[in-house]
Protein backbone atom coordinates (compact mmCIF):
# COMPACT_ATOMS: atom_id res chain seq x y z
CA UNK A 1 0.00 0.00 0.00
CA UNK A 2 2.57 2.35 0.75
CA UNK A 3 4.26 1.09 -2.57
CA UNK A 4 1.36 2.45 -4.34
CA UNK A 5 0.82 5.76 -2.62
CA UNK A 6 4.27 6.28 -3.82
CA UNK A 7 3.44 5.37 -7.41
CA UNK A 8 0.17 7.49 -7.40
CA UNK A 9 2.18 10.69 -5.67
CA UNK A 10 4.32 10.42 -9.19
CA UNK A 11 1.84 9.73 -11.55
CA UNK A 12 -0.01 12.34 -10.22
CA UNK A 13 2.95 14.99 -10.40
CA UNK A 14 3.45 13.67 -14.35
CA UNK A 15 -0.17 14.50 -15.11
CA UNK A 16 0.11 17.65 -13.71
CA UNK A 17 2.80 18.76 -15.43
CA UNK A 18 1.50 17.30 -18.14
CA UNK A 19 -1.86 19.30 -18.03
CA UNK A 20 0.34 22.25 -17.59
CA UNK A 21 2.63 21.47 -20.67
CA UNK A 22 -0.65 21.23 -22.48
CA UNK A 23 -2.34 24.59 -21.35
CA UNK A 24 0.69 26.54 -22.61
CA UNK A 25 0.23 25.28 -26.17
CA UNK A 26 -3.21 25.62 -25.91
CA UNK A 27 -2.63 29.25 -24.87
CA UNK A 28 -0.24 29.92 -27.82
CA UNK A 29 -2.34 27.97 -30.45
CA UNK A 30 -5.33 29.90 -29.76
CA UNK A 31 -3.65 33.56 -29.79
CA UNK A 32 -1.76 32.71 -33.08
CA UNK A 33 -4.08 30.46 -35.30
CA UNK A 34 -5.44 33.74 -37.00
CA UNK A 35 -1.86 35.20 -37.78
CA UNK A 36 -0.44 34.45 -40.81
CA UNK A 37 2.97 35.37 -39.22
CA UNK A 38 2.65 32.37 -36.58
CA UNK A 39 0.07 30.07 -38.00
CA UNK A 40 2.94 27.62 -39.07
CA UNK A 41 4.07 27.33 -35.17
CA UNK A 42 0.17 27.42 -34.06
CA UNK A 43 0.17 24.61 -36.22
CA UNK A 44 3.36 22.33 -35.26
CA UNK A 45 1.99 23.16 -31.46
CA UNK A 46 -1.42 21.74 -32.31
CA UNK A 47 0.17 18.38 -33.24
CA UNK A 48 2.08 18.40 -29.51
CA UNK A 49 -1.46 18.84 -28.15
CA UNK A 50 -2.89 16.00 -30.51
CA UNK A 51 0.11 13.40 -29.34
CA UNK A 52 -0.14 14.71 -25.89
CA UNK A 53 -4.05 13.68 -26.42
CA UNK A 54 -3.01 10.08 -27.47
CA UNK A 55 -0.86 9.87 -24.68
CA UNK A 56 -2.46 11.35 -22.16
CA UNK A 57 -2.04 10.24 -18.38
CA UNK A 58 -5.53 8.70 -16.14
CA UNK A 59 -5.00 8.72 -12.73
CA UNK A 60 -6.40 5.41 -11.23
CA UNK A 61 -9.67 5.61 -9.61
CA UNK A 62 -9.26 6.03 -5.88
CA UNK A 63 -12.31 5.24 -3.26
CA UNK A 64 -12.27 8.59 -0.92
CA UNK A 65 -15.54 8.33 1.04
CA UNK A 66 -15.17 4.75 2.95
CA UNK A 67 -16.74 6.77 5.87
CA UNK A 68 -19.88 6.63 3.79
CA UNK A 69 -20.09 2.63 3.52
CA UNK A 70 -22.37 1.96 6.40
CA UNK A 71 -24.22 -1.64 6.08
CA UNK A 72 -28.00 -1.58 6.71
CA UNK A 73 -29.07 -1.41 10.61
CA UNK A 74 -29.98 -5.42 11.82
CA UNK A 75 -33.28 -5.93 12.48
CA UNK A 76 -34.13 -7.05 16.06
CA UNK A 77 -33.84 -10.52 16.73
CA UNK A 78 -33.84 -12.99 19.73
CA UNK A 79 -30.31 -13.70 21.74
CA UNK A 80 -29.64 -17.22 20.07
CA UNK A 81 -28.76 -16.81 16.21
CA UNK A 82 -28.19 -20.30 15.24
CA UNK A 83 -28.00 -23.12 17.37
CA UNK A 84 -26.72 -26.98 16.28
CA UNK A 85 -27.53 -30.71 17.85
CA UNK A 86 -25.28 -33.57 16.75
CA UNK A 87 -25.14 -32.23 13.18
CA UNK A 88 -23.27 -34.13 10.24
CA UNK A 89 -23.90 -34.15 6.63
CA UNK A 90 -23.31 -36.10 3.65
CA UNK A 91 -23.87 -36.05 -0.18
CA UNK A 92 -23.30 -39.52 -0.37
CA UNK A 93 -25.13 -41.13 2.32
CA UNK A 94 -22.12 -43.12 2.85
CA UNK A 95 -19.33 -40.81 3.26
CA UNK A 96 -19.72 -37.78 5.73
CA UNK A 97 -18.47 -34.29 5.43
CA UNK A 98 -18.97 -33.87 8.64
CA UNK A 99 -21.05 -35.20 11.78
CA UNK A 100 -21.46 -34.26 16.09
CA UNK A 101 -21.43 -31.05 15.22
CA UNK A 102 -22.30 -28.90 17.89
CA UNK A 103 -21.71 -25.14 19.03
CA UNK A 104 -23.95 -21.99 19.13
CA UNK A 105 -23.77 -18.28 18.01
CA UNK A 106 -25.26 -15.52 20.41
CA UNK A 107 -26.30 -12.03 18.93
CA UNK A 108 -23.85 -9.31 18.38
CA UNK A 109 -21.28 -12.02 17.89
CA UNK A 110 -18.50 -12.61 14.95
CA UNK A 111 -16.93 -15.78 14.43
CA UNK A 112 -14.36 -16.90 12.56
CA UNK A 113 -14.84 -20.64 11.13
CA UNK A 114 -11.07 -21.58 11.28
CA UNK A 115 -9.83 -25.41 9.41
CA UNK A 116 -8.11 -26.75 6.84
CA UNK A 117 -9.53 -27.16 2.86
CA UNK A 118 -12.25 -30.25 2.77
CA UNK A 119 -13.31 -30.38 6.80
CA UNK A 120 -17.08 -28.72 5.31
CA UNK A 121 -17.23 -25.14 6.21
CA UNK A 122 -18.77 -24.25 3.26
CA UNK A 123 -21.17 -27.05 3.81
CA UNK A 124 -21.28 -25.86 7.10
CA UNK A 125 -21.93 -22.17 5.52
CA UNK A 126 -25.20 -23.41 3.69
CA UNK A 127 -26.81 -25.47 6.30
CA UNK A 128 -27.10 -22.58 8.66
CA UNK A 129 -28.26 -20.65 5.33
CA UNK A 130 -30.95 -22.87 4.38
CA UNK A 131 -29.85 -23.63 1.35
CA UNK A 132 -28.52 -27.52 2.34
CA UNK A 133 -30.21 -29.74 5.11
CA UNK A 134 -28.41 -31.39 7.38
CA UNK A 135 -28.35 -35.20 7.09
CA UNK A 136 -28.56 -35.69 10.95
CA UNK A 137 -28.81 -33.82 13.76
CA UNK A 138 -30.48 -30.48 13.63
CA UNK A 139 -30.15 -26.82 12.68
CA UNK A 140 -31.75 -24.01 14.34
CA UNK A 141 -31.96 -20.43 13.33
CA UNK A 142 -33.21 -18.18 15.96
CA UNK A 143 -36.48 -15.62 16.58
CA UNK A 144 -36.46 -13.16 13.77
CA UNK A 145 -33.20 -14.14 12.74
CA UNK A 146 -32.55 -13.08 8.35
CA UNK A 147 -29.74 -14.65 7.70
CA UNK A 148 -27.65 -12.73 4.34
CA UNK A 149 -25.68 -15.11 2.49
CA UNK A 150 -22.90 -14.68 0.55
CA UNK A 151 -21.35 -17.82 -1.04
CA UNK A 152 -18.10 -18.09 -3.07
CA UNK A 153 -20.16 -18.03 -6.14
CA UNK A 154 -22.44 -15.33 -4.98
CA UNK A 155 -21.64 -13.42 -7.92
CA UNK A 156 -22.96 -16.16 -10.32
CA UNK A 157 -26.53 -14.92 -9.44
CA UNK A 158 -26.30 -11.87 -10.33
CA UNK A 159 -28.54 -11.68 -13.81
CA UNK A 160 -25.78 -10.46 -16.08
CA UNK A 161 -27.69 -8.76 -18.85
CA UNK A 162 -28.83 -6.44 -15.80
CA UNK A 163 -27.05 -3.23 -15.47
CA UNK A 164 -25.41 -2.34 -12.41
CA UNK A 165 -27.85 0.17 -11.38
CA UNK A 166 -30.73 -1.96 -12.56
CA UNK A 167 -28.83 -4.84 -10.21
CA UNK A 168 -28.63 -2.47 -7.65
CA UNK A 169 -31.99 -1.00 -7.80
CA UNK A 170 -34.19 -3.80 -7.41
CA UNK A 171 -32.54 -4.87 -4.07
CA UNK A 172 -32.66 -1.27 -3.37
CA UNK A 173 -36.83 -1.46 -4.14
CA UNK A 174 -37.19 -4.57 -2.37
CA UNK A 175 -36.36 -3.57 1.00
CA UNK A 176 -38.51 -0.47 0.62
CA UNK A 177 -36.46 2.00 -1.54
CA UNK A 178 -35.51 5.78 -0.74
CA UNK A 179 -34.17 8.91 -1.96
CA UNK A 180 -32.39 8.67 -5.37
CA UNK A 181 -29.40 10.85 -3.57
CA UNK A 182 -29.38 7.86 -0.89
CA UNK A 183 -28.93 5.26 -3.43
CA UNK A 184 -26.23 6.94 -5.61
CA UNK A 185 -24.28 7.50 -2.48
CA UNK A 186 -24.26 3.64 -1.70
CA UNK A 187 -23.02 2.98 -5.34
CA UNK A 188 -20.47 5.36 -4.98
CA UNK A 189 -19.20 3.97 -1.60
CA UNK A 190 -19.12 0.71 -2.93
CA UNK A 191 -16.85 1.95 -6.14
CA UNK A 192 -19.31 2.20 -8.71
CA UNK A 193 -18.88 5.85 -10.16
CA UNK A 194 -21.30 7.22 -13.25
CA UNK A 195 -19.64 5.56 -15.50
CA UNK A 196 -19.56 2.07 -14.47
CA UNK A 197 -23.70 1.74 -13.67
CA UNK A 198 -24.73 1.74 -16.91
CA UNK A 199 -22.09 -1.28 -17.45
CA UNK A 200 -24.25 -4.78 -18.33
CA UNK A 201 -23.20 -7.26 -15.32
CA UNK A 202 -21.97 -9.82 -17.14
CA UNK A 203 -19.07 -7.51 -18.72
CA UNK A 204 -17.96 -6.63 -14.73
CA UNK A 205 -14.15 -8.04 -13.65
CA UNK A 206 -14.53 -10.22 -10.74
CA UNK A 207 -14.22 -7.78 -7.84
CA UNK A 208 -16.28 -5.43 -9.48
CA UNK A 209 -18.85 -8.18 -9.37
CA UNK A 210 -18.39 -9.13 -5.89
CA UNK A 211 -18.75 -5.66 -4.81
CA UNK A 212 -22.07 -5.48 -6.37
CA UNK A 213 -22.69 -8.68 -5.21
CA UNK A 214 -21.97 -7.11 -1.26
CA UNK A 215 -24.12 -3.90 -2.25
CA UNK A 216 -27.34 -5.68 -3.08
CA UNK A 217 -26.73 -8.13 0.09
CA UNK A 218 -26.26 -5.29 2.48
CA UNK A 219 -29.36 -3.61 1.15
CA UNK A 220 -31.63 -6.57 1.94
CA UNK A 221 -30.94 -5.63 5.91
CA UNK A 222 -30.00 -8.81 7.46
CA UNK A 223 -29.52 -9.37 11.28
CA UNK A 224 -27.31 -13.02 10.48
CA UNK A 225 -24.35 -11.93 7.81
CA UNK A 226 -22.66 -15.38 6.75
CA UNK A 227 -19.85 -14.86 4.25
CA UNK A 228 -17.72 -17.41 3.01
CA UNK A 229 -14.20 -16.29 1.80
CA UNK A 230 -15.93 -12.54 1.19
CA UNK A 231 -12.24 -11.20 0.44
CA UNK A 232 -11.00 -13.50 -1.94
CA UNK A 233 -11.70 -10.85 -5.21
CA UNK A 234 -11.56 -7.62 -3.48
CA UNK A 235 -8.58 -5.31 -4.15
CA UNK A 236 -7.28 -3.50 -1.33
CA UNK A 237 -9.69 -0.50 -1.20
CA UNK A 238 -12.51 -2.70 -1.13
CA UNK A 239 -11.20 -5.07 1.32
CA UNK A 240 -10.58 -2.00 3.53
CA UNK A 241 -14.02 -0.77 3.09
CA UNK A 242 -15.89 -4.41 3.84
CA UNK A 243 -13.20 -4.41 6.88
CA UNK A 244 -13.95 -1.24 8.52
CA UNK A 245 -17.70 -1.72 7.47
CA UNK A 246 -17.77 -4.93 9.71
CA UNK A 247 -16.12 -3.61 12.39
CA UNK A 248 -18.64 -0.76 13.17
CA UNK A 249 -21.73 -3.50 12.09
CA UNK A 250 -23.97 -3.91 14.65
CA UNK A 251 -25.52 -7.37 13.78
CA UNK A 252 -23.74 -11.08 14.08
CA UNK A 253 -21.60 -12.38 11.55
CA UNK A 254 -20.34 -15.75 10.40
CA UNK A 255 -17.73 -15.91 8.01
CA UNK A 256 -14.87 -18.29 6.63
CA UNK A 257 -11.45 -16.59 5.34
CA UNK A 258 -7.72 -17.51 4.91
CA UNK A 259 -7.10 -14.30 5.19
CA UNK A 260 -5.84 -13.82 8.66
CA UNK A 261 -4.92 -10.06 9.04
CA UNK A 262 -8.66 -9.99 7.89
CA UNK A 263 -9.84 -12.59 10.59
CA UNK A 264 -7.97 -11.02 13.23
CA UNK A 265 -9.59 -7.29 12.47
CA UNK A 266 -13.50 -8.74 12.50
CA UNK A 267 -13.78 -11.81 14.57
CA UNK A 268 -14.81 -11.42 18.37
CA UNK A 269 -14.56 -15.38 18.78
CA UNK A 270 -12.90 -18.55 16.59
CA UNK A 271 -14.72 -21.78 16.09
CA UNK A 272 -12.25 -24.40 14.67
CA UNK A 273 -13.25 -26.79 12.93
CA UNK A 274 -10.97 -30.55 12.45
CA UNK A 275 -11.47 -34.24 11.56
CA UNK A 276 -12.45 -34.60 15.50
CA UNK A 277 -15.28 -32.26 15.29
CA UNK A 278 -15.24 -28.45 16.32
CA UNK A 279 -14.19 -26.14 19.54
CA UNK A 280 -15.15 -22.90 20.24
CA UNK A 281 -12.68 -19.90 21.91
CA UNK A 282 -14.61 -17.16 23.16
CA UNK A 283 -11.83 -14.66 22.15
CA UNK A 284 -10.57 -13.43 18.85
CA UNK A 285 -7.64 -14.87 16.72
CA UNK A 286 -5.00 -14.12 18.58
CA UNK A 287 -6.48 -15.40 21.62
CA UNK A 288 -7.22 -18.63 19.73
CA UNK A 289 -3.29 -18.76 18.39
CA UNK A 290 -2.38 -18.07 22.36
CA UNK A 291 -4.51 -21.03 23.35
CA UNK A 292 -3.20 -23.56 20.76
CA UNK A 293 0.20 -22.52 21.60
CA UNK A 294 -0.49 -22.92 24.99
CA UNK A 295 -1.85 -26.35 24.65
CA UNK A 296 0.53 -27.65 22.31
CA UNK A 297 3.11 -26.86 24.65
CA UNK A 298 1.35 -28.91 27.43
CA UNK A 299 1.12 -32.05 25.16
CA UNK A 300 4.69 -31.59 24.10
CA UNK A 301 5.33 -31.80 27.77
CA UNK A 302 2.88 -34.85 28.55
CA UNK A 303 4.76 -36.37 25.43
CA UNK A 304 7.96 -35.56 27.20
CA UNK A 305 6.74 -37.02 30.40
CA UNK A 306 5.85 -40.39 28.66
CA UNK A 307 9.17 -40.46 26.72
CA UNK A 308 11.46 -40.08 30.66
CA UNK A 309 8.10 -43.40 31.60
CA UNK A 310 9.29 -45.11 28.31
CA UNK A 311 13.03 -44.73 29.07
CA UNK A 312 12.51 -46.10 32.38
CA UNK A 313 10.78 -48.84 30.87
CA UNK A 314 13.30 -48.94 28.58
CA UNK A 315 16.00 -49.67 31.78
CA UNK A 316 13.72 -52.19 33.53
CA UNK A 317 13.80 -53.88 30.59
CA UNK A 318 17.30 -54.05 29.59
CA UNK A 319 18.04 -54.90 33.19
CA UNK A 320 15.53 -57.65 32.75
CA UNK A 321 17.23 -58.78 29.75
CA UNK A 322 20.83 -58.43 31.11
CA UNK A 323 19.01 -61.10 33.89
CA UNK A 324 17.99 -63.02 31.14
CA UNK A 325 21.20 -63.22 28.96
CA UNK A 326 22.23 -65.44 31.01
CA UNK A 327 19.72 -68.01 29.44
CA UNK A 328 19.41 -66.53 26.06
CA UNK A 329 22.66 -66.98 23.20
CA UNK A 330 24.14 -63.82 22.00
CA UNK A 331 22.96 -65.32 18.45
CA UNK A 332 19.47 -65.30 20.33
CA UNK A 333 20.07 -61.69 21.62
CA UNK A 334 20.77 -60.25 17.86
CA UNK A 335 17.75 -61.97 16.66
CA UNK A 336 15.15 -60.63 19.06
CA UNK A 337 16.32 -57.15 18.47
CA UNK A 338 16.54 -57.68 14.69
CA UNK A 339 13.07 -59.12 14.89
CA UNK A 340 12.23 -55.35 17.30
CA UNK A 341 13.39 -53.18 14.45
CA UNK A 342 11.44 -55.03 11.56
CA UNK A 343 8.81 -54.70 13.14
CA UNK A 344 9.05 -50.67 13.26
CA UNK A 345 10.65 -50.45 9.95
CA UNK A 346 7.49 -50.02 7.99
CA UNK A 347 6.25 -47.12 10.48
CA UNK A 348 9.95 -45.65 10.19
CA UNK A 349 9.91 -44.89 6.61
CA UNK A 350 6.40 -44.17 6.59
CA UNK A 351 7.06 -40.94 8.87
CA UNK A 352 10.64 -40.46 7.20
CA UNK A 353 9.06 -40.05 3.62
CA UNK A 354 6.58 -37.63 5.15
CA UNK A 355 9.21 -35.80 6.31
CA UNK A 356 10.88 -35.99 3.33
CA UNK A 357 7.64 -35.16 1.17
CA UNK A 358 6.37 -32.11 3.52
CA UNK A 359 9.76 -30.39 3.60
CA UNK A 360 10.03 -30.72 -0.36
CA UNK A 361 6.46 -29.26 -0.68
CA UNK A 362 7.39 -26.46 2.02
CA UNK A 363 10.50 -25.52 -0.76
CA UNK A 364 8.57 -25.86 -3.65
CA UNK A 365 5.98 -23.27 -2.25
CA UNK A 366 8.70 -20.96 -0.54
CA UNK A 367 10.05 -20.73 -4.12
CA UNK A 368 7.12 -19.80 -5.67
CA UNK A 369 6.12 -17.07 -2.07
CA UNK A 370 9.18 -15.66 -3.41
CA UNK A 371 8.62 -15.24 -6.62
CA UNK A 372 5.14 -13.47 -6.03
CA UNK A 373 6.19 -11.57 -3.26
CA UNK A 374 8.74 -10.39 -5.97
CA UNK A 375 5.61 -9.16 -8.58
CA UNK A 376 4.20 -7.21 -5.46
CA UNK A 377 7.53 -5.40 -5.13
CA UNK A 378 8.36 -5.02 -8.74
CA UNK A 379 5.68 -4.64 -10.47
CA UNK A 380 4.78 -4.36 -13.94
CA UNK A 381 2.36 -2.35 -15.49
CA UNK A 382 0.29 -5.39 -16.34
CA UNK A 383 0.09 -6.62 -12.68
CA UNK A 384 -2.81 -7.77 -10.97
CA UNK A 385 -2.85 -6.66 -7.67
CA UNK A 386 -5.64 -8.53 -6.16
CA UNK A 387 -4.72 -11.81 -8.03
CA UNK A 388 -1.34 -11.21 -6.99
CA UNK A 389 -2.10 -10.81 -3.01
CA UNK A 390 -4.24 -13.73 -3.08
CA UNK A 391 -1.91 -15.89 -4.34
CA UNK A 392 0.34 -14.73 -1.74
CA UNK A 393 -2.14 -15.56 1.03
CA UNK A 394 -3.13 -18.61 -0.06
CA UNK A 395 1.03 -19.97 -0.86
CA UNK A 396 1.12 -18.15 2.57
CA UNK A 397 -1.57 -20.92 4.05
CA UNK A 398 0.02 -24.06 2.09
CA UNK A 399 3.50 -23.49 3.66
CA UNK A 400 1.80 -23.62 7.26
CA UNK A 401 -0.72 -26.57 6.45
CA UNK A 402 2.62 -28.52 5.36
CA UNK A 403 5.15 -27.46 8.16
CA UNK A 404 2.60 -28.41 10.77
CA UNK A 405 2.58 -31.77 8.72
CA UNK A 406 6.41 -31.99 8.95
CA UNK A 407 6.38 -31.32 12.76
CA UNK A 408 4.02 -33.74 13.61
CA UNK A 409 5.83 -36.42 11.15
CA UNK A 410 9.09 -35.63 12.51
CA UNK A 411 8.27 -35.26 15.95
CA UNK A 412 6.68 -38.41 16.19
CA UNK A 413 9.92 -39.75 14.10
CA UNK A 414 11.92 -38.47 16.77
CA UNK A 415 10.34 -40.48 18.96
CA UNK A 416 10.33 -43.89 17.73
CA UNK A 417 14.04 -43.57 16.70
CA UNK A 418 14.19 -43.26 20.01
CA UNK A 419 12.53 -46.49 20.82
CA UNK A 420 14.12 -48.27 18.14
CA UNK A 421 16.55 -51.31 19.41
CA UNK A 422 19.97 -50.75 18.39
């Protein structure tokens, strides 16, 4: 961001200077067209003025009223939002997404569904929307709870030979209109100038979609706001504006992101979601990182504690067998502890090509961090700045799914070497 401030701060200074350049022809073309003395130089200035024309420099467009982006006041609704009972779903009937299921959400909250790529959150996502049923268990909204759903695909529904203002208008209409003034404001807060409304929907780049997308959300006034990944084509204006917007919102909000600077600016609580079924921390995300942290530190000491039981075992039993070598061959002896380490082997390479596997992955995907941090930081005039941070964020969230792999590999590794008979 500060990056392109700079760039902007020059740009701008070139088109001023520009703009200058060109008012001093213009000046001397219109005193001296009419004189015959001159009208050769009126004429060679006219073609400066025609280039500069061709070439001239746009400033990009710049969101400068974020104050105004204010999302629709929740209706009133009863204390319990959503509320699930030994819930589990699958497509299949045979294998589940999920099942046990169960937590709450209270009013005023916003929680942060936190878990890896295939654990169901988005599944999770629609259920509480109403657009799935769960398989088992139940789902309850709450009293005069409207939920406002915005999937991944959200955008998809948007009619696209529809203008934007058309789009726009009939959410606007549906939840009871207002003045025209009102309604152009909330365009232009949500980056749609006079020039872009007119635009059919289906010509609109993907964050221009997803903004429209937000707009005629927000103006159906819900209480229950359940967004799922709502960053993921937003540049960084309108990832500010959503961010600041859901700070000051008043209502409860559900949402799934990988983007954690966004997660930790919204969420009030983390529910986190694994293969064992879910938790909920009643604090935001980095009171959630402070608790894992905290509790991986107490199993790394339990596991500690059981490696000093296992090394005592370890010494009761090579005293036992120093009792019983008096019976048993040294022939005997090698072949009992071959017999031990065969019968580990398989599990040994097992964890050793995990290992071997994660910390590949973790330098194939360092590479390629590098290399796209390198387009943020040198870029070219063709870069994509959204598509370029979120391929940051998510090579940012591979490298930590696969070094948690490679601790847990080698740590448990470590341990069986350990173990292993010599």
């Amino acid at each position: 961001m500060k990056e392109r401030e700079v760039r902007y701060q020059h740009l701008k200074a070139a088109k001023e200077n520009q703009d200058h350049h060109r008012e001093q022809l213009q000046r001397f073309v219109d005193r001296f067209r009419a004189q015959a003395t001159k009208a050769a130089q009126a004429q060679s200035r006219q073609k400066l003025i025609d280039k500069i024309d061709e070439e001239r420099i746009v400033l990009p467009k710049r969101y400068t009223q974020s104050g105004r982006l204010r999302l629709a006041e929740p209706p009133p609704s009863g204390i319990e939002m959503f509320r699930c009972e030994n819930l589990g779903f699958s497509y299949d009937g045979v294998k589940k997404v999920f099942s046990g299921l169960e937590f709450n959400v209270t009013r005023g909250d916003k929680v942060a569904l936190i878990g890896y790529n295939g654990l169901g959150k988005t599944t999770l996502m629609r259920i509480m929307a109403g657009t799935r049923e769960p398989t088992e268990g139940k789902a309850v909204i709450g009293h005069n709870v409207v939920p406002g759903y915005l999937s991944q695909e959200f955008a998809e529904t948007i009619p696209p030979d529809l203008t934007v203002y058309r789009n726009a208008k009939n959410a606007w209409d549906a939840r009871g209109g207002g003045p025209e003034k009102v309604f152009r404001n909330q365009l232009g807060a949500f980056g749609f100038d006079e020039n872009d409304v007119e635009k059919p929907a289906g010509v609109l780049s993907g964050g221009e979609k997803i903004r429209l997308a937000f707009l005629r959300l927000f103006f159906t006034a819900p209480n229950l706001l359940l967004l799922d990944e709502p960053t993921t084509h937003l540049d960084l204006d309108g990832r500010r504006l959503l961010e600041d917007a859901l700070k000051k919102y008043k209502g409860t909000i559900f949402l799934v992101s990988h983007d954690i600077d966004f997660v930790r600016a919204v969420a009030t609580s983390v529910l986190e979601i694994t293969r064992e079924g879910i938790r909920q921390f009643p604090g935001g995300y980095d009171y959630y990182c402070e608790k894992k942290a905290a509790e991986g530190s107490g199993v790394r000491g339990q596991e500690s504690g059981v490696r000093g039981q296992g090394a005592g075992a370890r010494g009761q039993e090579s005293g036992v067998r120093s009792q019983e070598s008096g019976q048993l061959s040294k022939k005997e002896l090698r072949q009992q502890r071959a017999a031990e380490r065969a019968k580990i082997a398989p599990k040994l390479r097992e964890l050793k090509n995990r290992v071997a596997a994660a910390e590949k992955k973790i330098d194939e995907l360092q590479k390629a961090l590098d290399e796209a941090s390198a387009e943020l930081f040198n870029p070219k005039p063709d870069t994509d700045f959204a598509e370029a941070n979120r391929k940051v964020r998510t090579l940012q969230f591979e490298i930590d799914r696969y070094t948690a792999d490679w601790e847990e590999a080698a740590t448990e590794l470590e341990a069986l070497e350990a173990e292993k008979p010599q």
